[in-house]
C-alpha atoms as a PDB file:
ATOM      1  CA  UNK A   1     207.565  33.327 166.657  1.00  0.00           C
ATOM      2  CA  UNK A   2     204.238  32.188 167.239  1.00  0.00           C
ATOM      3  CA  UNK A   3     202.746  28.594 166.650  1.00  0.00           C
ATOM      4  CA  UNK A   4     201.507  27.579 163.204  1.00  0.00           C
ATOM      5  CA  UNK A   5     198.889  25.121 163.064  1.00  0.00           C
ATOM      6  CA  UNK A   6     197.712  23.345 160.057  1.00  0.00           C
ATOM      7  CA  UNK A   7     194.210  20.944 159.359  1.00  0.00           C
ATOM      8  CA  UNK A   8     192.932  19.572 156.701  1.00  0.00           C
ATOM      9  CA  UNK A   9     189.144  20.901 155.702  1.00  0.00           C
ATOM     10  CA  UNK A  10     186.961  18.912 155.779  1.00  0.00           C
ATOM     11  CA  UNK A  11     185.426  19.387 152.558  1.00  0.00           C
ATOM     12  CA  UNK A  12     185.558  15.598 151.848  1.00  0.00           C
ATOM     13  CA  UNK A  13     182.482  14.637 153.973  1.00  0.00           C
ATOM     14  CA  UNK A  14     179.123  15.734 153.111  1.00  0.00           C
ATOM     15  CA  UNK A  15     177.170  18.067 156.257  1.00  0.00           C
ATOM     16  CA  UNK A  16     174.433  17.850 154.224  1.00  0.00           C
ATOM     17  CA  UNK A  17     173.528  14.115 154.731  1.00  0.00           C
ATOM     18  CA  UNK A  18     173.597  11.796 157.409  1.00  0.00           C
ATOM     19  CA  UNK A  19     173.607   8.400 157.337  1.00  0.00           C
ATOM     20  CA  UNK A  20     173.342   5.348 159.938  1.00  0.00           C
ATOM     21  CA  UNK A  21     174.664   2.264 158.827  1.00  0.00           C
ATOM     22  CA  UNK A  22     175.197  -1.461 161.844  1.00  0.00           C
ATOM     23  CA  UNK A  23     178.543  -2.679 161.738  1.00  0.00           C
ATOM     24  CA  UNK A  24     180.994  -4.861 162.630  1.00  0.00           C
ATOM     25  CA  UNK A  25     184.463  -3.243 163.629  1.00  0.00           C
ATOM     26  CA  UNK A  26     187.675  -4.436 162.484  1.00  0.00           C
ATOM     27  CA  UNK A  27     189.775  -1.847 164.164  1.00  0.00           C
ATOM     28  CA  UNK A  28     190.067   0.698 166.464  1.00  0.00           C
ATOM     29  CA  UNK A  29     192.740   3.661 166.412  1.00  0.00           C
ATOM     30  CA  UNK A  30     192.639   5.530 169.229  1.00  0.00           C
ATOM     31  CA  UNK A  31     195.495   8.027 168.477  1.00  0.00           C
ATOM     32  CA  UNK A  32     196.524  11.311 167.441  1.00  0.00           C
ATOM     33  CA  UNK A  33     196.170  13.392 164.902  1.00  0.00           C
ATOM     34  CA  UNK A  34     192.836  11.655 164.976  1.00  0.00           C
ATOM     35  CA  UNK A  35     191.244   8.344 165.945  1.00  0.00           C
ATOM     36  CA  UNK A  36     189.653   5.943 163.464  1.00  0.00           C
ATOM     37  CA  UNK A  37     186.958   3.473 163.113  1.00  0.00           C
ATOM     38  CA  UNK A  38     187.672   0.700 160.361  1.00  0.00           C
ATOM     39  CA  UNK A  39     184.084  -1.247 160.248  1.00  0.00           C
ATOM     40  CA  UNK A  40     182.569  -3.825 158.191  1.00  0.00           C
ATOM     41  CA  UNK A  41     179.109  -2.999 157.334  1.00  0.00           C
ATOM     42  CA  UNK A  42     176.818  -5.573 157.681  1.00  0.00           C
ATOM     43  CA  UNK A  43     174.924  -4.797 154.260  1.00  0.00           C
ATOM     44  CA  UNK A  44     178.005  -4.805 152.136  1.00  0.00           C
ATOM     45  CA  UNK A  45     180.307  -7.112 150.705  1.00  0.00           C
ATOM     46  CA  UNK A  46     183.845  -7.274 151.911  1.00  0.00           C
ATOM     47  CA  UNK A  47     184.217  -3.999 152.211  1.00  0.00           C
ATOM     48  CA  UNK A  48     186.103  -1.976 154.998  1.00  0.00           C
ATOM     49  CA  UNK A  49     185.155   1.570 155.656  1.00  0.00           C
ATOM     50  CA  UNK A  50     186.795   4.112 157.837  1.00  0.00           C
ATOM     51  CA  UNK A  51     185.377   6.812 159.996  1.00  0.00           C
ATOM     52  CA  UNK A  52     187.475   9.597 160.465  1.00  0.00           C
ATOM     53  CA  UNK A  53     187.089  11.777 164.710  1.00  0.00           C
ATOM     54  CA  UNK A  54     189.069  13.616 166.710  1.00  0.00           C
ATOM     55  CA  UNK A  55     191.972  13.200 168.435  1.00  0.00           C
ATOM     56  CA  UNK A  56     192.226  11.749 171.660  1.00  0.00           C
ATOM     57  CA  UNK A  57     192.276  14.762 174.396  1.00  0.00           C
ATOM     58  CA  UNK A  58     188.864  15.386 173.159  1.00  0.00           C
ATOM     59  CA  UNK A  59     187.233  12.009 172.635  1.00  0.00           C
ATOM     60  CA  UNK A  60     188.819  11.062 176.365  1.00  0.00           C
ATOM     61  CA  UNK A  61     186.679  14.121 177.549  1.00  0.00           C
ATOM     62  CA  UNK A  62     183.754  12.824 175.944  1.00  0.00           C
ATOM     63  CA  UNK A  63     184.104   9.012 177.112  1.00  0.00           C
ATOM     64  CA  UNK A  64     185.922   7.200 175.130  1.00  0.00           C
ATOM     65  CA  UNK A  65     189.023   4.855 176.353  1.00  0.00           C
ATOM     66  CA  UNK A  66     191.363   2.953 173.993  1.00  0.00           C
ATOM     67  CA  UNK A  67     188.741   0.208 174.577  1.00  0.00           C
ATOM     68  CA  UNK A  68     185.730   1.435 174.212  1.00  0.00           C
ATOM     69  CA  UNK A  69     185.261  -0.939 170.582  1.00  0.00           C
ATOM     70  CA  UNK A  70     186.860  -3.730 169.554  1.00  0.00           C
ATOM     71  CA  UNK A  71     187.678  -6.290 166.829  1.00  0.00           C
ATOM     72  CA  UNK A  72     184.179  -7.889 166.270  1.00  0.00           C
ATOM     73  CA  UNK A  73     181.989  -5.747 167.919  1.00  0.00           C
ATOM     74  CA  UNK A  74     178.832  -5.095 166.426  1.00  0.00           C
ATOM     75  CA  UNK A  75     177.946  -1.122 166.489  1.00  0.00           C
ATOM     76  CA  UNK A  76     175.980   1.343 164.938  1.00  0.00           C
ATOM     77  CA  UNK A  77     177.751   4.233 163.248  1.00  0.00           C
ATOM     78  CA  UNK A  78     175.852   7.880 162.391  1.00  0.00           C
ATOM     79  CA  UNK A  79     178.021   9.716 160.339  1.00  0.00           C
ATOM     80  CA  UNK A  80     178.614  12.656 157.703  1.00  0.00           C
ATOM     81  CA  UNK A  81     179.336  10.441 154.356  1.00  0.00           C
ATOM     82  CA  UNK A  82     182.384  11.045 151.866  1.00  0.00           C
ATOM     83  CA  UNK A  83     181.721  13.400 148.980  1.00  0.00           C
ATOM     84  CA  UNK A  84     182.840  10.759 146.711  1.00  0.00           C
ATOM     85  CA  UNK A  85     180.433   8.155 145.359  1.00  0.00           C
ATOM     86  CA  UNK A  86     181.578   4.479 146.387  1.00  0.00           C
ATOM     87  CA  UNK A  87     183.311   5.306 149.169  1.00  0.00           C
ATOM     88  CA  UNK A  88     182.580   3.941 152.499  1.00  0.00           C
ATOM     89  CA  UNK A  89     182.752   5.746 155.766  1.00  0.00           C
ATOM     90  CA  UNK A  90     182.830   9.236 156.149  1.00  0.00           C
ATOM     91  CA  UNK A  91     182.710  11.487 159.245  1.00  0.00           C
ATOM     92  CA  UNK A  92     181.884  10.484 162.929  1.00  0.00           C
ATOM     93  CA  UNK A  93     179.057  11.560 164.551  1.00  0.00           C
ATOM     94  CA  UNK A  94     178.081   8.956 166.703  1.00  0.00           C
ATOM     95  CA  UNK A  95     178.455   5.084 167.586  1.00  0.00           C
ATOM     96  CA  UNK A  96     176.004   2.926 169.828  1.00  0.00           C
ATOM     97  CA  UNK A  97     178.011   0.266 171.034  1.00  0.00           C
ATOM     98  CA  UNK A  98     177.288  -3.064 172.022  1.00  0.00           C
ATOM     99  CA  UNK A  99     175.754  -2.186 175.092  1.00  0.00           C
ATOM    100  CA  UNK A 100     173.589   0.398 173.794  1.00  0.00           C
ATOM    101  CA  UNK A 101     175.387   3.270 175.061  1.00  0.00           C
ATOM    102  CA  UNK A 102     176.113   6.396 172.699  1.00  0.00           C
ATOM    103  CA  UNK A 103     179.514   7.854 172.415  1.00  0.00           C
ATOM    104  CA  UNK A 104     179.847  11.157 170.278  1.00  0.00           C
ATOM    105  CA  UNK A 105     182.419  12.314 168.208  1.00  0.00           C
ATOM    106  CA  UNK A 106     183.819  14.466 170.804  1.00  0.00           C
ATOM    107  CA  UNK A 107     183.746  16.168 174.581  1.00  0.00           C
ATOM    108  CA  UNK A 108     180.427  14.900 176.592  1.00  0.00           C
ATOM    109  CA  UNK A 109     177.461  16.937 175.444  1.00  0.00           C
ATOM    110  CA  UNK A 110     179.059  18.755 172.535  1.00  0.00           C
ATOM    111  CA  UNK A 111     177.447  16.714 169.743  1.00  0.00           C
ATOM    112  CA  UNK A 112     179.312  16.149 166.394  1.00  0.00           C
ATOM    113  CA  UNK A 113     182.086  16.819 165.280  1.00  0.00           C
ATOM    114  CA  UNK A 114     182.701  20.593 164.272  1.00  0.00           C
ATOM    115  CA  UNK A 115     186.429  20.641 161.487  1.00  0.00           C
END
């Protein structure tokens, strides 16, 4: 038998927008099936929002390490936004960290995210 492998769509972010939003970050997953963001934003109101990228094999490729952001770092997040009105977060396409450097949403040079 061959191997079956199964992924959600996508369909809940929007490719047709981007957005850039500064941010302070509450967490960082850096795990598999696929790493999270959790931010703060800091032009809403106690809200957290998520950002949903790849798994680790491919964000390792691209730079990032399990502490490349942490708990009160203040970022900047470009991302594909939810579908849904009201909801925070979305898709990953890029962070600016502290520091200034850019990490993408996957292996070194291959720009956003593509699922």
């Amino acid at each position: 038998a061959g191997q079956a492998f199964a992924h959600h769509s996508g369909a809940q972010f929007d490719r047709e927008k981007t957005k850039t939003t500064e941010a302070i970050v509450t967490r960082f997953d850096f795990k598999n099936p696929h790493a999270y963001i959790y931010v703060k934003p800091t032009n809403a109101k106690a809200v957290e929002w998520e950002f949903e990228m790849m798994d680790v094999a491919n964000l390792f490729r691209g730079g990032w390490r399990k502490n490349s952001l942490v708990p009160g770092d203040k970022i900047k997040v470009t991302y594909y936004p939810f579908r849904k009105e009201g909801s925070g977060g979305g898709l990953l396409i890029s962070v600016t960290d502290p520091k200034g450097k850019v990490l993408y949403n996957g292996p070194a040079g291959a720009g956003p995210a593509k699922y």
